[in-house]
C-alpha atoms as a PDB file:
ATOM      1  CA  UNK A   1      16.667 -45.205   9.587  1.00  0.00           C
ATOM      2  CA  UNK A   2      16.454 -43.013  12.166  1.00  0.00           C
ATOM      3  CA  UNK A   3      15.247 -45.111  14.970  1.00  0.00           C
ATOM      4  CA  UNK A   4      18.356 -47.322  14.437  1.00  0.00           C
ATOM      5  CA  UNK A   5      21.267 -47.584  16.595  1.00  0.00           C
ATOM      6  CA  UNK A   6      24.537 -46.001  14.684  1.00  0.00           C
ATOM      7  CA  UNK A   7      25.682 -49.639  14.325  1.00  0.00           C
ATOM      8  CA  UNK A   8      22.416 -50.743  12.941  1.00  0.00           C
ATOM      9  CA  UNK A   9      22.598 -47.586  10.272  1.00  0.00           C
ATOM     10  CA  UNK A  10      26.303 -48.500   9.329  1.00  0.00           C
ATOM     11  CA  UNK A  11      25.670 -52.016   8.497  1.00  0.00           C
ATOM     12  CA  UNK A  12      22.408 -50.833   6.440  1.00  0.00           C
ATOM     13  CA  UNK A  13      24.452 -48.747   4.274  1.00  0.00           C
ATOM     14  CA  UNK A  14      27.323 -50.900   4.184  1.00  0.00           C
ATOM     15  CA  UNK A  15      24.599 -53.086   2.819  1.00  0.00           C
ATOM     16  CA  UNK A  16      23.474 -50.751   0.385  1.00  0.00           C
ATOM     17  CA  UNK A  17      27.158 -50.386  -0.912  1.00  0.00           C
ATOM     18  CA  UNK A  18      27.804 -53.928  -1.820  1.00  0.00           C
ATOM     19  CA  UNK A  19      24.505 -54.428  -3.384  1.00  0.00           C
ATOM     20  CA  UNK A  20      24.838 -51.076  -5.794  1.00  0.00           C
ATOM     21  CA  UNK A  21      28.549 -51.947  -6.135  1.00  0.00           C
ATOM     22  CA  UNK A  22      26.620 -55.667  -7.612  1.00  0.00           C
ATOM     23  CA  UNK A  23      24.278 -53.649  -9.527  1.00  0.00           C
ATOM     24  CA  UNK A  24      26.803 -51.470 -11.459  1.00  0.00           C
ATOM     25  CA  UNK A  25      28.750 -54.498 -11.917  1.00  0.00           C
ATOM     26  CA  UNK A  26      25.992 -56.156 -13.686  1.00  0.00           C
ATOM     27  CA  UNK A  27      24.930 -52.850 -15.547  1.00  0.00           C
ATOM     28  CA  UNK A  28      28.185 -52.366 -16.874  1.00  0.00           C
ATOM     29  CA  UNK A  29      28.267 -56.220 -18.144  1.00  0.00           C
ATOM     30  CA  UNK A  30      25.543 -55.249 -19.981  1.00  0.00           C
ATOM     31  CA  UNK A  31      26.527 -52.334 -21.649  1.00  0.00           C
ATOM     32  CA  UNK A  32      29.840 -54.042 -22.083  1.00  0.00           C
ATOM     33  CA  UNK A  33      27.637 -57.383 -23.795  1.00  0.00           C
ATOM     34  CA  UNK A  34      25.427 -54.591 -25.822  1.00  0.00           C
ATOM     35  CA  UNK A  35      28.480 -52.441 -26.966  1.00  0.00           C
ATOM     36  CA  UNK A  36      30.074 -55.996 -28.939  1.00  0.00           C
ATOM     37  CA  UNK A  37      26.408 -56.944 -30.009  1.00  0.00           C
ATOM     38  CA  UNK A  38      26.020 -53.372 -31.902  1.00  0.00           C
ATOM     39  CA  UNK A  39      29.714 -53.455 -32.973  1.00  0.00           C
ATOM     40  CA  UNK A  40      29.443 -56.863 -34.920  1.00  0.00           C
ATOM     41  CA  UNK A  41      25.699 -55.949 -36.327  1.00  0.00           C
ATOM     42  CA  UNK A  42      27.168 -52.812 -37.961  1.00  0.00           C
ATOM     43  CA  UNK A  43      30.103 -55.225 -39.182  1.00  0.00           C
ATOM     44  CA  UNK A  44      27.486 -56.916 -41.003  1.00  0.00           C
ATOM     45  CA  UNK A  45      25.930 -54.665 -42.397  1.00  0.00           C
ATOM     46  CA  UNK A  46      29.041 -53.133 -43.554  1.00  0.00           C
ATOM     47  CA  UNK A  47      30.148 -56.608 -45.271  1.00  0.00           C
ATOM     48  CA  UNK A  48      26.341 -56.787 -46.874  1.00  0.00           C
ATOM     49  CA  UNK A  49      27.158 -53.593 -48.470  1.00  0.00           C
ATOM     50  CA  UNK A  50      30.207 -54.270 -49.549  1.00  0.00           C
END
């Protein structure tokens, strides 16, 4: 990004910031979605044990 005009370079990163804010959004959805899935399989298996 050097060749770019400072105004140019600020909107590229400002760019840059929404669409990593969007990814760590989604990441953590997932983690979130993968935490509960893992939770309720070792509920099962508990209750199979049981």
């Amino acid at each position: 990004m050097p060749g770019l005009a400072p105004e140019q370079r600020l909107q590229k990163h400002k760019a840059l910031r929404d669409w990593l804010r969007f990814q760590l959004q989604q990441t953590e959805s997932t983690i979130q979605q993968l935490e509960r899935q893992v939770e309720e399989d070792r509920r099962r298996q508990v209750a199979r044990a049981a």
